[in-house]
PDB file of N, CA and C in Angstrom:
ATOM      1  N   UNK A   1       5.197  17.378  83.126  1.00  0.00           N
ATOM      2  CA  UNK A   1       5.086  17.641  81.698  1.00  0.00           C
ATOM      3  C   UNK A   1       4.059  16.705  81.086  1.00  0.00           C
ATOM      4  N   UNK A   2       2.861  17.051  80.616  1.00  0.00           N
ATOM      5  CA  UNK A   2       2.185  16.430  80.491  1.00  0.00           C
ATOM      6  C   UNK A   2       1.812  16.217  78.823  1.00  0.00           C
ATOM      7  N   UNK A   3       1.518  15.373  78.297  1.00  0.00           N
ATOM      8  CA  UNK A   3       1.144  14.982  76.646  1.00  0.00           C
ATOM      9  C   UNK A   3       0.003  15.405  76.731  1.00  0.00           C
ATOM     10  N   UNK A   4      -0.094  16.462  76.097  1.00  0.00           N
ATOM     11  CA  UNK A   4      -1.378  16.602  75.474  1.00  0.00           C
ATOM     12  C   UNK A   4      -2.079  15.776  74.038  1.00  0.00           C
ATOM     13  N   UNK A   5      -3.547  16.035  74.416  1.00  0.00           N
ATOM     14  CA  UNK A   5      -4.089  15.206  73.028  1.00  0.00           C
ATOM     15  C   UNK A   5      -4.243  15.614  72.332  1.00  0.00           C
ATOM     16  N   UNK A   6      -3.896  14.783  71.115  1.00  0.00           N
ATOM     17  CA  UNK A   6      -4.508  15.359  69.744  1.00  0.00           C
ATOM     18  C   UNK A   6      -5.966  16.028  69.739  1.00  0.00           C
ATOM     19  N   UNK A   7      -6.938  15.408  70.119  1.00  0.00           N
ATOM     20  CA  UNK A   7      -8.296  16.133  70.166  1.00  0.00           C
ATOM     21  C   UNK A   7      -8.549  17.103  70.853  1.00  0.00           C
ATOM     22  N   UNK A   8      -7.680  17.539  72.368  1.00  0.00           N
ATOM     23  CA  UNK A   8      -7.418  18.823  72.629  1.00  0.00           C
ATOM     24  C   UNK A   8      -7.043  19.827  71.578  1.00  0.00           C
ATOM     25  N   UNK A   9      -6.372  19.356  71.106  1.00  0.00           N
ATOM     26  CA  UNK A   9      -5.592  20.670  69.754  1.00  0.00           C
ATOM     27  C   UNK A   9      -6.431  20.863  68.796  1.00  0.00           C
ATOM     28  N   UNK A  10      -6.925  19.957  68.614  1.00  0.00           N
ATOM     29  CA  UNK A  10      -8.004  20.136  67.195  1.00  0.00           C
ATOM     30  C   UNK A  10      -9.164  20.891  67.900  1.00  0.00           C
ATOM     31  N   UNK A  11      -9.918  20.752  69.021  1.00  0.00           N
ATOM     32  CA  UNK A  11     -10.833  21.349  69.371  1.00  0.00           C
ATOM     33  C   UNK A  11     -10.337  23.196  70.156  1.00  0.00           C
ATOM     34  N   UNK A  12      -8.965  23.050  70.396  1.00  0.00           N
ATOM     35  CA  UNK A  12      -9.149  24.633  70.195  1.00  0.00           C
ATOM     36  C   UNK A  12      -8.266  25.128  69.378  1.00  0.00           C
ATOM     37  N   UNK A  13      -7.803  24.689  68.377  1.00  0.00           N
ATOM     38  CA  UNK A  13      -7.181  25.313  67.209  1.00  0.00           C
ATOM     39  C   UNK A  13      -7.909  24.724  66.030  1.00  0.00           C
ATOM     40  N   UNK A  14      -8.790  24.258  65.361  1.00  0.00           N
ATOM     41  CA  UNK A  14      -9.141  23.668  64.542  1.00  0.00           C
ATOM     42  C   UNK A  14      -7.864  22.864  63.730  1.00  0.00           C
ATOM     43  N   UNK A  15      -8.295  22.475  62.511  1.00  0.00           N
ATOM     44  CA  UNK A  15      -7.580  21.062  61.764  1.00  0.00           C
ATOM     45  C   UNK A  15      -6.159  21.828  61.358  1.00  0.00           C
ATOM     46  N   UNK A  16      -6.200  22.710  60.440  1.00  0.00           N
ATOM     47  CA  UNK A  16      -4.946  23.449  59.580  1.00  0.00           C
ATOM     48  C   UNK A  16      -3.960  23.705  60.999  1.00  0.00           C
ATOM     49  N   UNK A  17      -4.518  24.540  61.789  1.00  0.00           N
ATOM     50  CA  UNK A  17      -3.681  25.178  62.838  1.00  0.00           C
ATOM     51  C   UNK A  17      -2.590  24.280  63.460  1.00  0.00           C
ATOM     52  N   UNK A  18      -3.753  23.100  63.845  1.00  0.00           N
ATOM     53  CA  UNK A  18      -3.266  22.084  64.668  1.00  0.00           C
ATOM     54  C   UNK A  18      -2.181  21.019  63.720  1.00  0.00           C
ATOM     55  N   UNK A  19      -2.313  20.925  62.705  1.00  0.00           N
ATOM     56  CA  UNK A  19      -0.955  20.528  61.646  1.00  0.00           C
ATOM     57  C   UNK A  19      -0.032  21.392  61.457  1.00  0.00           C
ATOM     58  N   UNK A  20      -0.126  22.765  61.468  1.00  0.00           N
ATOM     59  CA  UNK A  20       1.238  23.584  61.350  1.00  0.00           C
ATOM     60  C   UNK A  20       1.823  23.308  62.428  1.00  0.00           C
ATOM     61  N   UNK A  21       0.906  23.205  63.478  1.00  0.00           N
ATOM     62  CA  UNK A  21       2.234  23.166  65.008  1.00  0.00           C
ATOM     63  C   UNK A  21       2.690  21.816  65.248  1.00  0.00           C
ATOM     64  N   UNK A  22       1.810  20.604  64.877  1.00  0.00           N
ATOM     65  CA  UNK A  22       2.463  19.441  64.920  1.00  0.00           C
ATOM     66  C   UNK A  22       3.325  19.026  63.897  1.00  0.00           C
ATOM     67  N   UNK A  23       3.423  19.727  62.842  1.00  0.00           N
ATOM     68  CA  UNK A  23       4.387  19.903  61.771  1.00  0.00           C
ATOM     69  C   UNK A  23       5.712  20.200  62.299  1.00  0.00           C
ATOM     70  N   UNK A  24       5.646  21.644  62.640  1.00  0.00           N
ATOM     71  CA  UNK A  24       6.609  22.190  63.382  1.00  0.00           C
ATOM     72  C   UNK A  24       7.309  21.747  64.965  1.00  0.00           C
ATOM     73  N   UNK A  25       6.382  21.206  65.815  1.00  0.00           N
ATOM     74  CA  UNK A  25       6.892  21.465  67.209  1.00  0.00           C
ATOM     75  C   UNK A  25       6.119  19.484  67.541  1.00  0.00           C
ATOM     76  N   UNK A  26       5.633  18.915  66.716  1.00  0.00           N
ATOM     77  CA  UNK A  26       5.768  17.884  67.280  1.00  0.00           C
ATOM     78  C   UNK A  26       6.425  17.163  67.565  1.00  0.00           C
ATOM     79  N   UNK A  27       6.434  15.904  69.211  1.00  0.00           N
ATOM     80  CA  UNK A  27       7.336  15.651  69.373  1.00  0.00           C
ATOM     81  C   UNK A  27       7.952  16.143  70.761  1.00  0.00           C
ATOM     82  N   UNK A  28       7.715  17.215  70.889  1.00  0.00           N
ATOM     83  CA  UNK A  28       8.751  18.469  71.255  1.00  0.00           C
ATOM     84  C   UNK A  28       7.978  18.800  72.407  1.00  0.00           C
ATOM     85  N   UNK A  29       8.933  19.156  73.897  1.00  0.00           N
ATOM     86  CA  UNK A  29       8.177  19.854  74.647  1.00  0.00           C
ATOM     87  C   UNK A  29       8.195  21.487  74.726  1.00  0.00           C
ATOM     88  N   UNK A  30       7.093  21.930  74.737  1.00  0.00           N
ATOM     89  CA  UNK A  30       7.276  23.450  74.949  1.00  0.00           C
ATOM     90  C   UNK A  30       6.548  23.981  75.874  1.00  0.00           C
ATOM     91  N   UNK A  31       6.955  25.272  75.981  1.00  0.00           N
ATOM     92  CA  UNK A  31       6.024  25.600  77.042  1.00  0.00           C
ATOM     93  C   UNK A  31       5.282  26.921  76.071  1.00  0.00           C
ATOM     94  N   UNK A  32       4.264  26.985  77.172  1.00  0.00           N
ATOM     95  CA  UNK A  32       3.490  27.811  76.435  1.00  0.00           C
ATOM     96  C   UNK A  32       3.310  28.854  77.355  1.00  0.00           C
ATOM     97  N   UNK A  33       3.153  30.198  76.817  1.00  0.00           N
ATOM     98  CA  UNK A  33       2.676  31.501  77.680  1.00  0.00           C
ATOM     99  C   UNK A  33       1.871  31.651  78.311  1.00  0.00           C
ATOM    100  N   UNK A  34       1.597  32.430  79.327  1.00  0.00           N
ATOM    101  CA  UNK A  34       0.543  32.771  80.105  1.00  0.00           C
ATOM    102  C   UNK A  34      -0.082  33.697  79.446  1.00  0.00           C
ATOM    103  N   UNK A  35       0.857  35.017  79.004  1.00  0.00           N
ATOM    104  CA  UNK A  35      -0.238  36.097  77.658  1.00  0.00           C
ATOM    105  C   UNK A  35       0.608  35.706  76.802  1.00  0.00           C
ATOM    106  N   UNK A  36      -0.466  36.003  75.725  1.00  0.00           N
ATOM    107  CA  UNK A  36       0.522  36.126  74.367  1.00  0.00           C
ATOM    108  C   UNK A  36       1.378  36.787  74.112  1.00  0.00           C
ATOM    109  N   UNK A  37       2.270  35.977  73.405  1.00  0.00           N
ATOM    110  CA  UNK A  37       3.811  36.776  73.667  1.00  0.00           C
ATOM    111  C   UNK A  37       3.732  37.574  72.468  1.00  0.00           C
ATOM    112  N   UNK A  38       4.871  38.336  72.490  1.00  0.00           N
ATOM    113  CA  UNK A  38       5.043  39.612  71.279  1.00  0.00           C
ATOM    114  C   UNK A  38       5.569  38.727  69.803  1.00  0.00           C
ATOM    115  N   UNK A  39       5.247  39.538  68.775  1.00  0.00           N
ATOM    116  CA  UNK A  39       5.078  39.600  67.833  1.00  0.00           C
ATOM    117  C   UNK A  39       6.412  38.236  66.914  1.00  0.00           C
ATOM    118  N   UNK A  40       7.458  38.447  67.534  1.00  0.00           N
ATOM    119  CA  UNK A  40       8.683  37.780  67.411  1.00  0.00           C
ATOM    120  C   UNK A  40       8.542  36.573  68.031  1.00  0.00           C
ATOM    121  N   UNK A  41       7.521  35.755  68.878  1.00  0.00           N
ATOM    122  CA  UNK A  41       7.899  34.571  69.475  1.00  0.00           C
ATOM    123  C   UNK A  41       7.514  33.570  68.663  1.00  0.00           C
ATOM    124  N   UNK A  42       7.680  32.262  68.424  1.00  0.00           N
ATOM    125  CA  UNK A  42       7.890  30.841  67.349  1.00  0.00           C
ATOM    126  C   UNK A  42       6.006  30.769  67.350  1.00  0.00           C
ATOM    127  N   UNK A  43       5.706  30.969  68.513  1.00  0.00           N
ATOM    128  CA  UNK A  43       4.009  30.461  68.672  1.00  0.00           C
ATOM    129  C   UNK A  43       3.265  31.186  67.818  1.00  0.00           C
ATOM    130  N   UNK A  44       3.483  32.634  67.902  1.00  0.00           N
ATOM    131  CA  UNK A  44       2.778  33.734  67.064  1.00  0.00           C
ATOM    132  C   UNK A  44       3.007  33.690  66.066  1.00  0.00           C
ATOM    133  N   UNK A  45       4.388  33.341  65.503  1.00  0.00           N
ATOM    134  CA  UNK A  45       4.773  33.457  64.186  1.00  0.00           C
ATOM    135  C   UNK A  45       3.887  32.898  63.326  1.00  0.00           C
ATOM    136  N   UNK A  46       3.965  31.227  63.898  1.00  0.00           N
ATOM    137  CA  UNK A  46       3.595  29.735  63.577  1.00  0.00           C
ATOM    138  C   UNK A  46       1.922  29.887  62.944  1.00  0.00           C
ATOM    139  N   UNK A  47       1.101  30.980  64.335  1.00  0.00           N
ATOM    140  CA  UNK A  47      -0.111  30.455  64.292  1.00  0.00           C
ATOM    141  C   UNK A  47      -0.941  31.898  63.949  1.00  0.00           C
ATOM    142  N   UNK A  48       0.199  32.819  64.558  1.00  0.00           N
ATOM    143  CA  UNK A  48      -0.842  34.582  63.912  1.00  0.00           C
ATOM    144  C   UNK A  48      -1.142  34.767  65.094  1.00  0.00           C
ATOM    145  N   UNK A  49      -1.177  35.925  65.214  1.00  0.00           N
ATOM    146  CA  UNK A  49      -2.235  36.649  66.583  1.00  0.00           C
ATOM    147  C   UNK A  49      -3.336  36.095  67.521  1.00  0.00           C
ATOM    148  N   UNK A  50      -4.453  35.816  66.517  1.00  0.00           N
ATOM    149  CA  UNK A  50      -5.955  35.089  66.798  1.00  0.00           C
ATOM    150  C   UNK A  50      -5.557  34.167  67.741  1.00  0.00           C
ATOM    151  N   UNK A  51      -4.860  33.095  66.870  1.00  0.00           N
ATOM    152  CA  UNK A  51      -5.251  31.684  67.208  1.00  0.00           C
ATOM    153  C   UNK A  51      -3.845  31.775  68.809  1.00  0.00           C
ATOM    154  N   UNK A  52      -3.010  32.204  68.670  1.00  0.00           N
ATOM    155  CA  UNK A  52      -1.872  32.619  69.573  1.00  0.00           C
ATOM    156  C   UNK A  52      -2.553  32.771  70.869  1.00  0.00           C
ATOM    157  N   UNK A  53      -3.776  33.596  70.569  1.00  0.00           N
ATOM    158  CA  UNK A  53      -4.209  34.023  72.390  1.00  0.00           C
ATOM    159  C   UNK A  53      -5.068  32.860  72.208  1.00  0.00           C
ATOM    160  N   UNK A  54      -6.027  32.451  71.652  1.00  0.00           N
ATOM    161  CA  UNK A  54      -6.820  31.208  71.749  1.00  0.00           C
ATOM    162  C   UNK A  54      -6.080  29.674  72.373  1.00  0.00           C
ATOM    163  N   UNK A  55      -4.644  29.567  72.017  1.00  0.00           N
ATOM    164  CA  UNK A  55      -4.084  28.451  72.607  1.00  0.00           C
ATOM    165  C   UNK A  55      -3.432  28.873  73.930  1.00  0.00           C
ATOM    166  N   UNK A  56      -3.075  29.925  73.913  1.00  0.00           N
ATOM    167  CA  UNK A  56      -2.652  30.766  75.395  1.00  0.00           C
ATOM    168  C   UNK A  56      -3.518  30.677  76.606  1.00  0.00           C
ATOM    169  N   UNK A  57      -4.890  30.978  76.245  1.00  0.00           N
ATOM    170  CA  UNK A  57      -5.939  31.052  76.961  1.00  0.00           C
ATOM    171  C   UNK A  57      -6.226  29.572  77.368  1.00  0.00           C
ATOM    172  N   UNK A  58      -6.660  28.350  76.483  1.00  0.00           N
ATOM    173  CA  UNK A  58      -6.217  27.139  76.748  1.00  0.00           C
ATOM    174  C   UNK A  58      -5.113  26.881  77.913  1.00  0.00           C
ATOM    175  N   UNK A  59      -4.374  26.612  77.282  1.00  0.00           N
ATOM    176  CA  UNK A  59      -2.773  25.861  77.481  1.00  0.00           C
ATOM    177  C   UNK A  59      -1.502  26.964  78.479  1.00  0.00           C
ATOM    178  N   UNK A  60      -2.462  28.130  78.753  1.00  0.00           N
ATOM    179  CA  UNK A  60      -1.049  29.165  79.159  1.00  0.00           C
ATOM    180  C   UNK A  60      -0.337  28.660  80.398  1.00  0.00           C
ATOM    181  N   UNK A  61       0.921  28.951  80.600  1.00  0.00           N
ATOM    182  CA  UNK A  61       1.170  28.396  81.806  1.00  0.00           C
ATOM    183  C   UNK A  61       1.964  27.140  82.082  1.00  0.00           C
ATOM    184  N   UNK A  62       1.732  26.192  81.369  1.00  0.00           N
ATOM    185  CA  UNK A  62       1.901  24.839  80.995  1.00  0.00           C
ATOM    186  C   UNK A  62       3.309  24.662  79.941  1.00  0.00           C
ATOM    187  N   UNK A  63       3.796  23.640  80.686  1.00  0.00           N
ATOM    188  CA  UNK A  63       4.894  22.512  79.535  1.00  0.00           C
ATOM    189  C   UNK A  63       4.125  21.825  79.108  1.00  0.00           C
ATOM    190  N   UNK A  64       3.866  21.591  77.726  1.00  0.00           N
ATOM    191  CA  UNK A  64       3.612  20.547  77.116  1.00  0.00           C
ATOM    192  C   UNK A  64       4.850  19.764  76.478  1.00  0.00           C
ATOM    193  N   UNK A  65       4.103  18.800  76.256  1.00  0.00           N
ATOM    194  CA  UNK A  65       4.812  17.681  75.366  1.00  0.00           C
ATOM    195  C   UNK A  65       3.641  16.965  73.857  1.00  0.00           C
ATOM    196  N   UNK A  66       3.971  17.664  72.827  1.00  0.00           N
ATOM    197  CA  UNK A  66       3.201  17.770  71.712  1.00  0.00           C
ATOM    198  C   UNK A  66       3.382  16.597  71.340  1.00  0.00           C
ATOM    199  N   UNK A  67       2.413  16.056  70.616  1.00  0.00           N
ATOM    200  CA  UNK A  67       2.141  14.567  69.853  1.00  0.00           C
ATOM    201  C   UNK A  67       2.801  14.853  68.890  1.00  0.00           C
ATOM    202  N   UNK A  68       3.165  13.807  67.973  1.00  0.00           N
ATOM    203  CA  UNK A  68       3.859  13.801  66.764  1.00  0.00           C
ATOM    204  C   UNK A  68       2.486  13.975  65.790  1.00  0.00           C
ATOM    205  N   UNK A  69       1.541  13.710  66.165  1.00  0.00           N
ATOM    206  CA  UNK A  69       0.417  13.847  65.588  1.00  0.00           C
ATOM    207  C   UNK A  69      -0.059  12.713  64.055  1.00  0.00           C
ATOM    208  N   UNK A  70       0.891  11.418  64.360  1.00  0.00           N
ATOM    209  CA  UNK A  70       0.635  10.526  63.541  1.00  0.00           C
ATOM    210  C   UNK A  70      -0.778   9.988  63.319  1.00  0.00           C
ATOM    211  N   UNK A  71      -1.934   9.741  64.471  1.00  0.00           N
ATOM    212  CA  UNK A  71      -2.882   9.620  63.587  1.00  0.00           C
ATOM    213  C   UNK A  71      -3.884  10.932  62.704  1.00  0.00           C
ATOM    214  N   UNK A  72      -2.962  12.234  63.127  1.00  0.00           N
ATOM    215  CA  UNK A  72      -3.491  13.045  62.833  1.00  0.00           C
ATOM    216  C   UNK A  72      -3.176  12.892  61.103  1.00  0.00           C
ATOM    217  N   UNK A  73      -1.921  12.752  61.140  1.00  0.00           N
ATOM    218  CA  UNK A  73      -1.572  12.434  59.996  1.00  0.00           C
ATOM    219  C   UNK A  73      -1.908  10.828  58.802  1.00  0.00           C
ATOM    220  N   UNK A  74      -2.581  10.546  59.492  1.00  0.00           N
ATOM    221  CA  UNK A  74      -2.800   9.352  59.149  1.00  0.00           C
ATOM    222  C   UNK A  74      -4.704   9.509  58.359  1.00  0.00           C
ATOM    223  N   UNK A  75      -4.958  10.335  59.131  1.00  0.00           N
ATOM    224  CA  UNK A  75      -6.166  10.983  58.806  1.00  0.00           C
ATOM    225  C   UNK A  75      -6.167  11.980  57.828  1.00  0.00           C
ATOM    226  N   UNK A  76      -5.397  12.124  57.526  1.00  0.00           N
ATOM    227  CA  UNK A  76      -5.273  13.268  56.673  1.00  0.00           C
ATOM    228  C   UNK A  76      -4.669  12.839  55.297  1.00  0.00           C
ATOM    229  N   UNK A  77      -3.908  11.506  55.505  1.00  0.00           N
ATOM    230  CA  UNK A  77      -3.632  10.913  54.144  1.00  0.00           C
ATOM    231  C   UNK A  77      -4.700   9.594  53.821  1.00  0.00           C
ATOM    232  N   UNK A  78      -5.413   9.429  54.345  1.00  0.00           N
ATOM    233  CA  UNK A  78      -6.686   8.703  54.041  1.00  0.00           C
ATOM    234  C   UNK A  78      -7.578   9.395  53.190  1.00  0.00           C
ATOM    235  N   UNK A  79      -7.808  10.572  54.037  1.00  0.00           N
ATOM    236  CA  UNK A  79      -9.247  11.508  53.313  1.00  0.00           C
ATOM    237  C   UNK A  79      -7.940  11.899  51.767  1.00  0.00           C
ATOM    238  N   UNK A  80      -6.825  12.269  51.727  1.00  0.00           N
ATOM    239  CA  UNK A  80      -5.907  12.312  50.245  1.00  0.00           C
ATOM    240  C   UNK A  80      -6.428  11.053  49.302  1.00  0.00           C
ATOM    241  N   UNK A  81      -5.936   9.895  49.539  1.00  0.00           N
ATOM    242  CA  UNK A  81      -6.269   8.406  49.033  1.00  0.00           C
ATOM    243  C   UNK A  81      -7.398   8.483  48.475  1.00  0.00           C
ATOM    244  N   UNK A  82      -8.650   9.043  49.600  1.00  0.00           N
ATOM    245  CA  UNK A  82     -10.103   8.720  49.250  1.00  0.00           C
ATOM    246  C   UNK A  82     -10.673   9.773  47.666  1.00  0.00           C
ATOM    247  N   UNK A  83      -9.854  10.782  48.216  1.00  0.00           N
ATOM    248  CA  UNK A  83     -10.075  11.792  46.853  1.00  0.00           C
ATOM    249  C   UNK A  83      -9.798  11.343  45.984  1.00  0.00           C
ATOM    250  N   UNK A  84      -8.540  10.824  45.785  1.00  0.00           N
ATOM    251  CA  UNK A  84      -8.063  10.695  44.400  1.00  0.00           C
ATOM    252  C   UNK A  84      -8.734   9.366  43.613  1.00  0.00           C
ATOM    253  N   UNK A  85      -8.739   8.577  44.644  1.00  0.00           N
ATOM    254  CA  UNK A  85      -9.265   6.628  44.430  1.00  0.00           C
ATOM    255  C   UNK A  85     -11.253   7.321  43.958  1.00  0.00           C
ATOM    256  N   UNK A  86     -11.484   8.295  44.481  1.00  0.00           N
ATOM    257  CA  UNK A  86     -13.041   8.928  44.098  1.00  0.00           C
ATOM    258  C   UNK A  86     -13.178   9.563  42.371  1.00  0.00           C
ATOM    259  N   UNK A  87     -11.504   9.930  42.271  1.00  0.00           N
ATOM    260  CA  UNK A  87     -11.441  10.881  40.707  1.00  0.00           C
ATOM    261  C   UNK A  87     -11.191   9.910  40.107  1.00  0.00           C
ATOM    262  N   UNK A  88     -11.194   8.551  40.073  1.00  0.00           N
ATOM    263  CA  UNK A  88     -10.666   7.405  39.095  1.00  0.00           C
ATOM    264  C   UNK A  88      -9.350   6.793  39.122  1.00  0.00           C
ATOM    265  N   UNK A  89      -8.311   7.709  39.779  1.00  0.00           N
ATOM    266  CA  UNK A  89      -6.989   7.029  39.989  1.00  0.00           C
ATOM    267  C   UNK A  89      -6.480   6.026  40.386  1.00  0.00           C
ATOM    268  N   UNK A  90      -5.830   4.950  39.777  1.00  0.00           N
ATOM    269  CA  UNK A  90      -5.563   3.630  39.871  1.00  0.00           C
ATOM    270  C   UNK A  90      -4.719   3.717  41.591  1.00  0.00           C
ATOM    271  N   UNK A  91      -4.374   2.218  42.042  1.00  0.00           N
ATOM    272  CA  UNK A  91      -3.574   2.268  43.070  1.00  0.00           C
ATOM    273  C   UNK A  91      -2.287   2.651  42.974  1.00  0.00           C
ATOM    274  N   UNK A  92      -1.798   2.435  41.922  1.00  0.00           N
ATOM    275  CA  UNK A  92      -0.342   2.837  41.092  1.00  0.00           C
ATOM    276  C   UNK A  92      -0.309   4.384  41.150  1.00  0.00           C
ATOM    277  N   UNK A  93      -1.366   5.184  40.502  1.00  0.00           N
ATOM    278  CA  UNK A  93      -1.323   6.443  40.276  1.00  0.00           C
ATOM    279  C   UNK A  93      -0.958   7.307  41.941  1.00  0.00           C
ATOM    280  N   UNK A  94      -1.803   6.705  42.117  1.00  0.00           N
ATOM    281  CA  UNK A  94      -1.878   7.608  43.680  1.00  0.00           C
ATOM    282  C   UNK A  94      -0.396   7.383  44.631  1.00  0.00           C
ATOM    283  N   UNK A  95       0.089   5.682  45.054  1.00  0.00           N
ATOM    284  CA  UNK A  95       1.136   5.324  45.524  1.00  0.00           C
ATOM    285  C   UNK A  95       2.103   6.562  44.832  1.00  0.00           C
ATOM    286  N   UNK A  96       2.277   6.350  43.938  1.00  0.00           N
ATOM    287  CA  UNK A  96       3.120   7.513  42.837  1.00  0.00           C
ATOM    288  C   UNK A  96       2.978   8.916  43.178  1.00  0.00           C
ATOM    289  N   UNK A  97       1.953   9.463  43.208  1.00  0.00           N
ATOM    290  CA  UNK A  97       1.770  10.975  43.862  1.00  0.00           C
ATOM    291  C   UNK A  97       1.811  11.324  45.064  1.00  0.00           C
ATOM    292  N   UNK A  98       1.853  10.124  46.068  1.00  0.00           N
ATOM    293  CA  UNK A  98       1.623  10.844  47.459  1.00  0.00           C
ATOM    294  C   UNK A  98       3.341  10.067  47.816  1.00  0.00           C
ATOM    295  N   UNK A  99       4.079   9.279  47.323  1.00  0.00           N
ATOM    296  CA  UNK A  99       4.822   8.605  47.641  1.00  0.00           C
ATOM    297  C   UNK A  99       4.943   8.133  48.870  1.00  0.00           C
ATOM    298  N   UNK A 100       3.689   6.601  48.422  1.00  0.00           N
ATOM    299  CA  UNK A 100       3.478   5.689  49.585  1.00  0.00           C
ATOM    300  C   UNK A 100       3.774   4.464  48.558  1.00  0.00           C
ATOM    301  N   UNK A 101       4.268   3.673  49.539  1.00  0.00           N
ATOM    302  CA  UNK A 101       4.112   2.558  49.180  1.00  0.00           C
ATOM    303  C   UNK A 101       2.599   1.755  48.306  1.00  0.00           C
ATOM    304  N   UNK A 102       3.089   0.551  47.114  1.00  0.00           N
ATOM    305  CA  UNK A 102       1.546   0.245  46.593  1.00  0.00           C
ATOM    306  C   UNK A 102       0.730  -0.258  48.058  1.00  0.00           C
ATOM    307  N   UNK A 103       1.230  -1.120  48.988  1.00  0.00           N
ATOM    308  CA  UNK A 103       0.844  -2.044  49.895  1.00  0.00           C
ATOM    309  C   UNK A 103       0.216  -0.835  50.948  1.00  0.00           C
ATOM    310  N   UNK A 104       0.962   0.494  51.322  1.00  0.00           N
ATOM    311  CA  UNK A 104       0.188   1.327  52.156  1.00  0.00           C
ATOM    312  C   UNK A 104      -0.990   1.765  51.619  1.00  0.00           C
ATOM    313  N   UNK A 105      -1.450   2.585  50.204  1.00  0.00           N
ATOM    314  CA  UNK A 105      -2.658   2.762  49.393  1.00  0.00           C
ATOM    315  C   UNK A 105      -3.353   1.677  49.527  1.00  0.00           C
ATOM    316  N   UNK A 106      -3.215   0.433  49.497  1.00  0.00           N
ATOM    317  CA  UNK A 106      -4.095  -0.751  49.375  1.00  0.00           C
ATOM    318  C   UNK A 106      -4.784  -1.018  50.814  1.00  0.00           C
ATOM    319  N   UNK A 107      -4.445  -0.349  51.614  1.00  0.00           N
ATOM    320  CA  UNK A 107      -4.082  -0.606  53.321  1.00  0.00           C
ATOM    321  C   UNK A 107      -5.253   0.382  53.708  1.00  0.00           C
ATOM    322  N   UNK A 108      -4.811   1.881  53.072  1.00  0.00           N
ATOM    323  CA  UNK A 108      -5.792   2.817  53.730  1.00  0.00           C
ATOM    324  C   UNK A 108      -7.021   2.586  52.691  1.00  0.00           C
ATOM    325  N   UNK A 109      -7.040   2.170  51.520  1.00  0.00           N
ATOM    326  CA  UNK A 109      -8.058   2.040  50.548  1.00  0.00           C
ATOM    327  C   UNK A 109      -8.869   1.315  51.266  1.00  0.00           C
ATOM    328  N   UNK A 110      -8.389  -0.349  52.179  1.00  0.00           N
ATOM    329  CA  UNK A 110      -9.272  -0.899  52.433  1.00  0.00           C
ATOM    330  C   UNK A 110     -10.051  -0.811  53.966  1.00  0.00           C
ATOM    331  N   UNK A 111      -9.432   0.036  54.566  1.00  0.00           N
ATOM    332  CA  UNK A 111      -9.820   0.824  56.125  1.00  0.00           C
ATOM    333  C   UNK A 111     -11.019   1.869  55.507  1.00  0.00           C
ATOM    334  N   UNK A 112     -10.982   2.317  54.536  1.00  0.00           N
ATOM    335  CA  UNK A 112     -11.533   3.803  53.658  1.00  0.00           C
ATOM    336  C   UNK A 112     -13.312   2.455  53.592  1.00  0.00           C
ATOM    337  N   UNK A 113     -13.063   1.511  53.315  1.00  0.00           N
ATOM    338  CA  UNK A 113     -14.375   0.623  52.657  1.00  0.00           C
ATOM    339  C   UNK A 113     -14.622   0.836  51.185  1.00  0.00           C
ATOM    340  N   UNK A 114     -13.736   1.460  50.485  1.00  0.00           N
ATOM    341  CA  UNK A 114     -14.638   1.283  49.582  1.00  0.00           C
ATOM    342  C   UNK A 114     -13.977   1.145  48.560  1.00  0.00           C
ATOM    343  N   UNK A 115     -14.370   0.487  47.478  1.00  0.00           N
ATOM    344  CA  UNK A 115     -13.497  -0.634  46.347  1.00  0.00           C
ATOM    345  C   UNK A 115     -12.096  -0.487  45.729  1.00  0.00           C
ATOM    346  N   UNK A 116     -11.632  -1.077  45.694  1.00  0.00           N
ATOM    347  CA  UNK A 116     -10.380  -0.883  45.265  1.00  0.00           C
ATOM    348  C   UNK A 116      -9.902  -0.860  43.821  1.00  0.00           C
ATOM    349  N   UNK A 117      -9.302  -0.116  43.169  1.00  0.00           N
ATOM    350  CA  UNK A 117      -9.447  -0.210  41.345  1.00  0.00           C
ATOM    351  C   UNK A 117      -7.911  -0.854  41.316  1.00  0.00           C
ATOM    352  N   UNK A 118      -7.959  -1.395  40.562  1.00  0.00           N
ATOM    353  CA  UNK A 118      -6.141  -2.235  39.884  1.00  0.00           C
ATOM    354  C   UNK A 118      -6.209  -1.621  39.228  1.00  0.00           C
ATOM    355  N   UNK A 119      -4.913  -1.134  38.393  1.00  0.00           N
ATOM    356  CA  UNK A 119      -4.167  -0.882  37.446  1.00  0.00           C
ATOM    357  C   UNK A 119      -2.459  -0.600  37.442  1.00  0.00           C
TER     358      UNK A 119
END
């Protein structure tokens, strides 16, 4: 059973895809089909037709063991931070909307490089 990588997933499911299933199934081992399965199975549901035979074709055949996809996620609430800290929003404002800690915003603000606003 092997862990697959995050950059495997992203390179054949692109970014969105590859967060619904690590949303859903990270963590988790599954196995994956050899063809795409019918219309009713968790994979198809999850990802639609397209992308279903695209990870099949990949991955068919195989147990995986899915990442939790934390720096995926970690990447993904940085580029959040960077938006908002870009529209003027104090460190307060943002901690408050994404419900992070002030000390985590201050954390990815200063990994991000670029200035930090008080308020």
């Amino acid at each position: 059973m092997p862990g697959i990588q995050l950059d495997l997933l992203l390179a054949a499911l692109g970014e969105e895809a590859t967060k619904k299933l690590l949303q859903a199934k990270g963590g988790q081992t599954v196995w994956i089909p050899k063809k795409e399965p019918q219309a009713d199975h968790w994979l198809r549901q999850l990802l639609g037709p397209q992308l279903t035979g695209v990870f099949c074709r990949h991955f068919g055949g195989e147990q995986l063991v899915l990442p939790k996809g934390r720096r995926f996620q970690t990447l993904a609430l940085r580029e959040k931070v960077k938006k908002l800290q870009q529209r003027g929003w104090s460190q307060r404002q943002i901690a408050q909307e994404l419900s992070l800690h002030i000390n985590t915003v201050q954390r990815l603000v200063k990994l991000q490089g670029f200035p930090l606003r008080k308020l």
